[in-house]
Protein backbone atom coordinates (compact mmCIF):
# COMPACT_ATOMS: atom_id res chain seq x y z
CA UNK A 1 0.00 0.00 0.00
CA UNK A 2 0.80 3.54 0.12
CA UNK A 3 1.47 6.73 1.95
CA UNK A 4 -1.39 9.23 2.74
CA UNK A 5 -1.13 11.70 0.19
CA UNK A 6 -3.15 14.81 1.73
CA UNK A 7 -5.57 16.44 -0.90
CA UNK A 8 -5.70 20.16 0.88
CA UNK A 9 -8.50 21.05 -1.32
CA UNK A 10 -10.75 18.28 0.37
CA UNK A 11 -10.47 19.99 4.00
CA UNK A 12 -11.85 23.32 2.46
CA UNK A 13 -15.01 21.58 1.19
CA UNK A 14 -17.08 21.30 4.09
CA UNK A 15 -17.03 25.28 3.97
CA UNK A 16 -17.38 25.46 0.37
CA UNK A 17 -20.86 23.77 0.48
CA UNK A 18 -21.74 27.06 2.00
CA UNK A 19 -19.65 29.30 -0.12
CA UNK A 20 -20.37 27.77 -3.53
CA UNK A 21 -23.85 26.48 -5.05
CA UNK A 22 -22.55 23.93 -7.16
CA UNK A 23 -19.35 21.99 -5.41
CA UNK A 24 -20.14 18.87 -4.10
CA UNK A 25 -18.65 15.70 -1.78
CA UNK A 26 -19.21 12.11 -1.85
CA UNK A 27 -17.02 10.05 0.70
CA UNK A 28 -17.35 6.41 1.38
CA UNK A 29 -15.10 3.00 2.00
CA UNK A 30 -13.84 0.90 -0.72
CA UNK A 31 -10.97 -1.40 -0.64
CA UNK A 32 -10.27 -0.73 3.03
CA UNK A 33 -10.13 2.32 2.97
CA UNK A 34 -11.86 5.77 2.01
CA UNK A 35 -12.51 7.23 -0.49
CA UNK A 36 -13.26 11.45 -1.51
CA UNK A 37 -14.59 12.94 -4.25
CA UNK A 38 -15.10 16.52 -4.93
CA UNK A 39 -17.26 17.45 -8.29
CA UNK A 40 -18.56 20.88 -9.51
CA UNK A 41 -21.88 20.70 -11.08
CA UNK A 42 -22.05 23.78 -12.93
CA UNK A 43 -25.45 23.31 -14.30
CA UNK A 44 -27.43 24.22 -11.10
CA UNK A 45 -28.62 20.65 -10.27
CA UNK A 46 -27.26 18.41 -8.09
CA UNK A 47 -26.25 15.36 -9.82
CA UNK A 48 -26.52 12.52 -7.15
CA UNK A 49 -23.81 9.54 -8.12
CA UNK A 50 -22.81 8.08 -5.09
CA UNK A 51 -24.98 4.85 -5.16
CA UNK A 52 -23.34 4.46 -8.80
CA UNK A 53 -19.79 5.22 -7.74
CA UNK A 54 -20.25 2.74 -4.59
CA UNK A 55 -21.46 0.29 -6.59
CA UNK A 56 -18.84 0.35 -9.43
CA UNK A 57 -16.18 0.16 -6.68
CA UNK A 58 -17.72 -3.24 -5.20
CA UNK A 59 -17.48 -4.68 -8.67
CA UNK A 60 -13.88 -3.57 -8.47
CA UNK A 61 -13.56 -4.87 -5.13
CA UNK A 62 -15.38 -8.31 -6.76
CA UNK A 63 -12.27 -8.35 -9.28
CA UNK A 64 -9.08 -7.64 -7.60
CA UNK A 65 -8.92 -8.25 -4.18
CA UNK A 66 -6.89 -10.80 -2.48
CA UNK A 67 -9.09 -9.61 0.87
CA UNK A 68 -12.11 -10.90 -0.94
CA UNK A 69 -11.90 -14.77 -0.82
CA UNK A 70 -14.52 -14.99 -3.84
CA UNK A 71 -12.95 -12.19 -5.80
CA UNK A 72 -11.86 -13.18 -9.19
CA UNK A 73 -8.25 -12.87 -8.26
CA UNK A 74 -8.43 -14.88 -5.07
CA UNK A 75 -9.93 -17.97 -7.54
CA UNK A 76 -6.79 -17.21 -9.84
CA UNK A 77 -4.54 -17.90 -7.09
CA UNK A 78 -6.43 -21.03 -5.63
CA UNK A 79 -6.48 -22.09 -9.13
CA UNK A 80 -9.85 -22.61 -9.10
CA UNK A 81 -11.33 -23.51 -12.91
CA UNK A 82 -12.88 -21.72 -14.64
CA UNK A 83 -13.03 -18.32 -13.73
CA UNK A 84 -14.16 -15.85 -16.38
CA UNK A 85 -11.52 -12.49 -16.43
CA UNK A 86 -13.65 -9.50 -16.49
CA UNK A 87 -12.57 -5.92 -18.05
CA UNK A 88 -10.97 -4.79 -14.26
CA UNK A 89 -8.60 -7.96 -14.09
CA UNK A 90 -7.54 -7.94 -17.53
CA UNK A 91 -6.70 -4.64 -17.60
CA UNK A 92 -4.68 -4.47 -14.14
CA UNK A 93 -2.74 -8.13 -15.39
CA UNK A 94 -1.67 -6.62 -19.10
CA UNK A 95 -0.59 -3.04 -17.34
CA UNK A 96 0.94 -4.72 -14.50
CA UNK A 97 3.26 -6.99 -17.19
CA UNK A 98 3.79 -3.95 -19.08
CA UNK A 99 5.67 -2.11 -15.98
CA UNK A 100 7.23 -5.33 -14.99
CA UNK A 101 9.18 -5.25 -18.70
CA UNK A 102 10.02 -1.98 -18.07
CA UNK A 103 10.66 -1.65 -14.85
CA UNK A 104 13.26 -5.30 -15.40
CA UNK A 105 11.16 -7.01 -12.88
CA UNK A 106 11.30 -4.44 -9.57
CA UNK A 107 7.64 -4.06 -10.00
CA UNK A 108 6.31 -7.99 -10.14
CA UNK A 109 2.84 -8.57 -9.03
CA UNK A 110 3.51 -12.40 -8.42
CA UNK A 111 5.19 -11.39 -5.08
CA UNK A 112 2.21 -12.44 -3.39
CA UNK A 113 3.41 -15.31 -1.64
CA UNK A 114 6.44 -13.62 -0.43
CA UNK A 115 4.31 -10.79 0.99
CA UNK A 116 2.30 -12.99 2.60
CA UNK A 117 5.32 -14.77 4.42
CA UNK A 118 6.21 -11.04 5.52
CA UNK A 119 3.04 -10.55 6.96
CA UNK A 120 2.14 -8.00 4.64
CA UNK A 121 -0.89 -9.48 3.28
CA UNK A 122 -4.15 -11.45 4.19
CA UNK A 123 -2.33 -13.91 5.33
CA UNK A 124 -0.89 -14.89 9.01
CA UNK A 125 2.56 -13.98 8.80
CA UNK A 126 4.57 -17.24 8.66
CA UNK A 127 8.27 -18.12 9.85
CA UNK A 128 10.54 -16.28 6.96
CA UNK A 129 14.08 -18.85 6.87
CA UNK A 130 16.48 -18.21 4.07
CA UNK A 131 15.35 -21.60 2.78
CA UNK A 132 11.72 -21.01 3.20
CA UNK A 133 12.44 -17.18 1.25
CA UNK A 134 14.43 -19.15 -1.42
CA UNK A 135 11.61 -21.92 -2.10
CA UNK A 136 8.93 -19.31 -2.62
CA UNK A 137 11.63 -17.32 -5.43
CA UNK A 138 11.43 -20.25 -7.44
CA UNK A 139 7.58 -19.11 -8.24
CA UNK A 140 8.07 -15.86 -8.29
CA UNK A 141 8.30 -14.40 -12.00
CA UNK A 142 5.51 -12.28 -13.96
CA UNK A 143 7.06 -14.68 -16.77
CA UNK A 144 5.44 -17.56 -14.87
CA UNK A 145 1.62 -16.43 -15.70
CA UNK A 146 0.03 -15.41 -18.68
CA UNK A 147 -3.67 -14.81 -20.43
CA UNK A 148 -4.04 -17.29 -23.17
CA UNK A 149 -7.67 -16.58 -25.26
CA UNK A 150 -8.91 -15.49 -22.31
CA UNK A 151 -7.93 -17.81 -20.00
CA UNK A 152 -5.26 -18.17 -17.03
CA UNK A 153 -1.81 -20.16 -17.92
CA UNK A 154 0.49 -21.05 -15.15
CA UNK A 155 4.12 -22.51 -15.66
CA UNK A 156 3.47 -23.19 -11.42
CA UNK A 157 -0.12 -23.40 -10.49
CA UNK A 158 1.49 -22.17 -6.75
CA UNK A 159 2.31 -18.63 -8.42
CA UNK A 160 0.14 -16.51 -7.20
CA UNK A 161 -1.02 -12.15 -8.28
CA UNK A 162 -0.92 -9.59 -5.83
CA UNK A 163 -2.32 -6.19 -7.46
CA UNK A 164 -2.79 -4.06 -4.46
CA UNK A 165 0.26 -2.62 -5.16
CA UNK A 166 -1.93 -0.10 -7.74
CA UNK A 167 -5.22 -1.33 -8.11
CA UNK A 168 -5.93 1.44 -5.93
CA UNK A 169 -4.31 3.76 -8.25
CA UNK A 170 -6.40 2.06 -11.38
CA UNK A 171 -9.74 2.38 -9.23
CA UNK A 172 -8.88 6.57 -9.13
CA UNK A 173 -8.99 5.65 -13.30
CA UNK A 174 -11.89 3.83 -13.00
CA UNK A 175 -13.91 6.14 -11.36
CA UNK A 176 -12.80 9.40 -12.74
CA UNK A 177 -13.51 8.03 -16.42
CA UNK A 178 -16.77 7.65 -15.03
CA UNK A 179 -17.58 11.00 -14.04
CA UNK A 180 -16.27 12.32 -17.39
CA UNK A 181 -18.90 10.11 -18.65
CA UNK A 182 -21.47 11.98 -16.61
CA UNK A 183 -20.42 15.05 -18.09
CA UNK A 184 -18.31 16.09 -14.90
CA UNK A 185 -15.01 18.21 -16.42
CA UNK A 186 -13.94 19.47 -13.06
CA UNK A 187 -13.17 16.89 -10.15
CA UNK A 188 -10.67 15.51 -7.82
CA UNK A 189 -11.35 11.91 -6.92
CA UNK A 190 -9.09 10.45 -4.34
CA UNK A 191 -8.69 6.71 -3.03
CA UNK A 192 -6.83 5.50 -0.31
CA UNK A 193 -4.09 8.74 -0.93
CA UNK A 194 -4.06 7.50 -5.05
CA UNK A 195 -5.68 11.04 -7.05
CA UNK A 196 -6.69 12.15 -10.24
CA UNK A 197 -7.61 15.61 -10.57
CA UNK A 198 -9.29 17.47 -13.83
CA UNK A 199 -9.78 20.96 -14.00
CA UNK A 200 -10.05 23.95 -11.59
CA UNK A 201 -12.32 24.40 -8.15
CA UNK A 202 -15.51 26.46 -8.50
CA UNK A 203 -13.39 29.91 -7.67
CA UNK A 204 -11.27 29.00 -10.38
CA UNK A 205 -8.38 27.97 -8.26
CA UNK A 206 -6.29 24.91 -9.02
CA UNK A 207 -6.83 21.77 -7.14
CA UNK A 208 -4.19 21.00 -4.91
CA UNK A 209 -2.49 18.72 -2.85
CA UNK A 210 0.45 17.73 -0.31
CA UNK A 211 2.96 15.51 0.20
CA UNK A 212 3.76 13.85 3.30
CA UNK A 213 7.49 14.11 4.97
CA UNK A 214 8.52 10.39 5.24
CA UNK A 215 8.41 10.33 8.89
CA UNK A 216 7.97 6.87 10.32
CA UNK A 217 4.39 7.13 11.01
CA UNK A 218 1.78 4.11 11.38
CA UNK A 219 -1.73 6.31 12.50
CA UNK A 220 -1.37 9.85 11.62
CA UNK A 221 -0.62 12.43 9.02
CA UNK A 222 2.94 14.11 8.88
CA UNK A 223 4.33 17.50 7.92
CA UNK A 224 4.02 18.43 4.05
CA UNK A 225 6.96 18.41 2.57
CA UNK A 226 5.50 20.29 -0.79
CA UNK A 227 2.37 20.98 -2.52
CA UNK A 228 1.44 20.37 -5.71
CA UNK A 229 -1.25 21.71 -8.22
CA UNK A 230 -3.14 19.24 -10.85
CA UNK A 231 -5.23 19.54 -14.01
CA UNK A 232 -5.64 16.48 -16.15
CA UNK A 233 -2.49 14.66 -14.24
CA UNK A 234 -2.66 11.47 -11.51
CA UNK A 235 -0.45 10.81 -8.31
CA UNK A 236 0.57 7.96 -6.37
CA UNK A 237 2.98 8.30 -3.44
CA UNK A 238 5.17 5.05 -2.56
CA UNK A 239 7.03 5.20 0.76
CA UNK A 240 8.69 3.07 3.50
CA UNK A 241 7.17 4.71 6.31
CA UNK A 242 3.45 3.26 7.15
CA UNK A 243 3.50 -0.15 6.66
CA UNK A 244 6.83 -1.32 8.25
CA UNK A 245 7.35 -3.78 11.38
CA UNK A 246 10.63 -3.71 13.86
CA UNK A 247 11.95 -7.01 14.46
CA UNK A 248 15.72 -7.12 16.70
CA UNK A 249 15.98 -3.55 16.07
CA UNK A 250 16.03 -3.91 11.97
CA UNK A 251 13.13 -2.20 9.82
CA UNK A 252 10.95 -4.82 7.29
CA UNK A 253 8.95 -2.41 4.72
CA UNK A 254 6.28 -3.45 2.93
CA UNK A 255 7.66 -3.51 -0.30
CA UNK A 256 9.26 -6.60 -1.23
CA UNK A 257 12.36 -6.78 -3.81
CA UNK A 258 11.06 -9.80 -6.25
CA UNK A 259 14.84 -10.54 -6.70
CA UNK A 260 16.05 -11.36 -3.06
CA UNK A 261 12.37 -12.23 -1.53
CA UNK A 262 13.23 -9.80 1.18
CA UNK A 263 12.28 -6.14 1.67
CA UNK A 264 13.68 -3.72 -0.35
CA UNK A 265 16.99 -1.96 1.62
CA UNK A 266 18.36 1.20 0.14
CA UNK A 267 18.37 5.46 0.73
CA UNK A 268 14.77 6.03 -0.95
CA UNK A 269 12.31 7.05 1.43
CA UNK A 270 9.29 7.62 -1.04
CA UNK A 271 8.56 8.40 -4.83
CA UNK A 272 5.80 10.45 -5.97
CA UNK A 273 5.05 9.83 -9.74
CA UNK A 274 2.49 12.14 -12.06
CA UNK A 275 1.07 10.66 -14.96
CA UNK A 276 -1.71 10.61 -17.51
CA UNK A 277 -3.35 7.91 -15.69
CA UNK A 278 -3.04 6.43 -11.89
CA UNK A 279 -2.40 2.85 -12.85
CA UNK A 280 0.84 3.95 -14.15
CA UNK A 281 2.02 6.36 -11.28
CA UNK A 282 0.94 3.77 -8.48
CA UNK A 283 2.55 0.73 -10.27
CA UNK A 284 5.69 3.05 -11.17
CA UNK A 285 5.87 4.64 -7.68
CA UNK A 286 6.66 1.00 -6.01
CA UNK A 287 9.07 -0.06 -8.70
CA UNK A 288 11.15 2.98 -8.00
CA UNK A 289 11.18 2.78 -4.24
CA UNK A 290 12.06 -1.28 -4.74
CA UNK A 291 14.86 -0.31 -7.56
CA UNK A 292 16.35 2.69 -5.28
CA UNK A 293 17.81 6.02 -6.18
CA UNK A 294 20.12 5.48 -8.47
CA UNK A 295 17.89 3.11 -10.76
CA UNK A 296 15.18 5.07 -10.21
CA UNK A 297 17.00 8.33 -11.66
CA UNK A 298 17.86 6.28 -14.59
CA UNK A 299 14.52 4.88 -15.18
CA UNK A 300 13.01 8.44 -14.79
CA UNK A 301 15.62 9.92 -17.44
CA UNK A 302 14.59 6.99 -19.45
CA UNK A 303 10.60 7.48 -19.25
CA UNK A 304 9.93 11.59 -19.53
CA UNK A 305 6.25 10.87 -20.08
CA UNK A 306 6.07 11.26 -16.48
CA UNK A 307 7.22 13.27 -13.68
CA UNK A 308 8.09 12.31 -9.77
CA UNK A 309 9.43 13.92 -7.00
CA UNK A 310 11.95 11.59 -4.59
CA UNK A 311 12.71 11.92 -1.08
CA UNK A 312 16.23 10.15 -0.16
CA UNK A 313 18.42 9.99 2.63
CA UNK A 314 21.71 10.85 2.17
CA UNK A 315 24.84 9.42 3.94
CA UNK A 316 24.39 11.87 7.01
CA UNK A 317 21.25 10.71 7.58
CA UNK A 318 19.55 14.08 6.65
CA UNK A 319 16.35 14.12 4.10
CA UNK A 320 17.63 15.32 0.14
CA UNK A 321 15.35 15.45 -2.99
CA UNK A 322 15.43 14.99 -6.38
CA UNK A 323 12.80 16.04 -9.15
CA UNK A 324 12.13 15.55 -12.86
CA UNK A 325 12.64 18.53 -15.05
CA UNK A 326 8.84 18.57 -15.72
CA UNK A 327 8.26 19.12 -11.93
CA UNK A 328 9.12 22.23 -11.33
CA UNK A 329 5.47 22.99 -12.97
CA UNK A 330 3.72 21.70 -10.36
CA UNK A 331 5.06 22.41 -7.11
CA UNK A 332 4.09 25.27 -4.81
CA UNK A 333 5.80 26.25 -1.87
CA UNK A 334 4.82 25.43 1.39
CA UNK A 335 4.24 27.98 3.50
């Protein structure tokens, strides 16, 4: 999962309801979590979509899951025959093998099992032995799985998909595509800290958001470390620093390295990534923060279709940045 990312704009809405005629909220749970959507309705009626937008997000809920045992990924990984794919797997399997190319594997949804032995996952944490970590590596490998005319192929029927890692970020897609459809143009939908935002607030202002310090930090927000404005872009924060466990004085993060089976070590403390769409940024975000800095420099000089913003610690200790040359259009300072 992921770090809070704080939309400011959302804690100005309750007092917006009265300043404005036509800005509206709808807030819910989905996918353990919440979820927040601010809409401007411009044409003087209030177009009620929350029973629609609830309901589209237990169908995604239905699909991708591994916290739903009947989901359609949980029977894909309990090999259960045959389970029809629908449009939300599909699309989250073919997106997810399309970062894993690029990424050379640091983004690998079959890393299921091992974050389940972590205790990361659904599962009861279970004891984590070198040999026990090395027997689970020998089914881990997005080259292991594949659709075949619509149908699931396993080279090991005990490989198993984990898309949390940014089917949150795809759900953000999901449900912003459907307020476009509803003839929404200005919006901010955010899930579980994953955003999309489209246009400007009903003052004209941009929408805007924050970004956490990484401060280790299991129950509440931290500082901002910057703010950002949005039209037309998605974000997805991936950090180290809210689902962690201490064990003989050594830090486990949540976010496995596919190559070793343990979790990712190294000096990067969180990624932020902007892109067109939130699938990409969230699946993007945790492949940078399992590749590092320096791979993760290289991978951004690589891909300049999008734009992140990395907070690092450097030898001392002391927090450092680095940002994409398309950044410096977004931020804002904080003040």
């Amino acid at each position: 999962m992921k770090i809070l990312i704080l939309t400011i704009s959302l804690f100005s809405v309750v007092r917006a309801f009265c300043q404005f005629n036509h800005t509206y909220l709808m807030e819910g749970f989905a996918q353990g979590t919440t979820y927040h959507i601010t809409y401007i309705d411009s044409t003087n009626k209030f177009i009620q979509l929350q029973e629609e937008v609830d309901s589209i997000l237990n169908d995604f809920d239905n699909s991708v899951s591994t916290y739903n045992p009947s989901s359609i990924i949980s029977k894909v990984n309990s090999n259960q025959t045959p389970v029809e794919l629908d449009f939300y797997f599909t699309r989250c399997f073919s997106e997810g093998k399309k970062i894993w190319q690029e990424t050379n594997g640091a983004f690998d949804p079959t890393v299921y099992p091992l974050v389940n032995s972590w205790g990361f996952g659904p599962k009861k944490q279970s004891t984590r032995s070198p040999k026990e970590i090395d027997s689970i590596l020998k089914f881990v490998g997005f080259n292991l799985i594949d659709i075949k005319n619509g149908e699931i192929n396993k080279k090991d029927l005990r490989v198993a998909l984990d898309f949390n890692a940014f089917a949150q970020g795809f759900s953000v897609d999901v449900i912003s595509t459907y307020l476009k459809s509803k003839n929404i143009h200005s919006f901010i939908t955010e899930i579980g800290g994953e955003l999309y935002a489209q246009g400007h607030k009903e003052d004209g202002s941009n929408w805007i958001i924050g970004i956490e310090q990484p401060i280790d930090n299991k129950e509440t927000t931290n500082p901002l470390s910057i703010l950002i404005k949005l039209d037309g872009l998605a974000v997805a924060t991936s950090g180290n620093y809210r689902r962690f466990f201490v064990e003989n004085g050594v830090k486990y993060a949540h976010h496995i390295d596919p190559k070793t089976g343990y979790p990712a070590k190294n000096n990067l403390l969180s990624a932020s990534v902007f892109s067109n769409e939130c699938i990409v940024s969230d699946a993007t975000a945790t492949g940078l923060l399992v590749m590092g800095l320096k791979k993760a420099k290289q991978y951004l000089k690589k891909h300049k279709e999008i734009n992140a913003f990395l907070i690092f610690s450097d030898n001392k200790g002391a927090y450092q940045t680095y940002e994409t040359p398309g950044f410096s259009n977004l931020r804002m300072s904080v003040k």
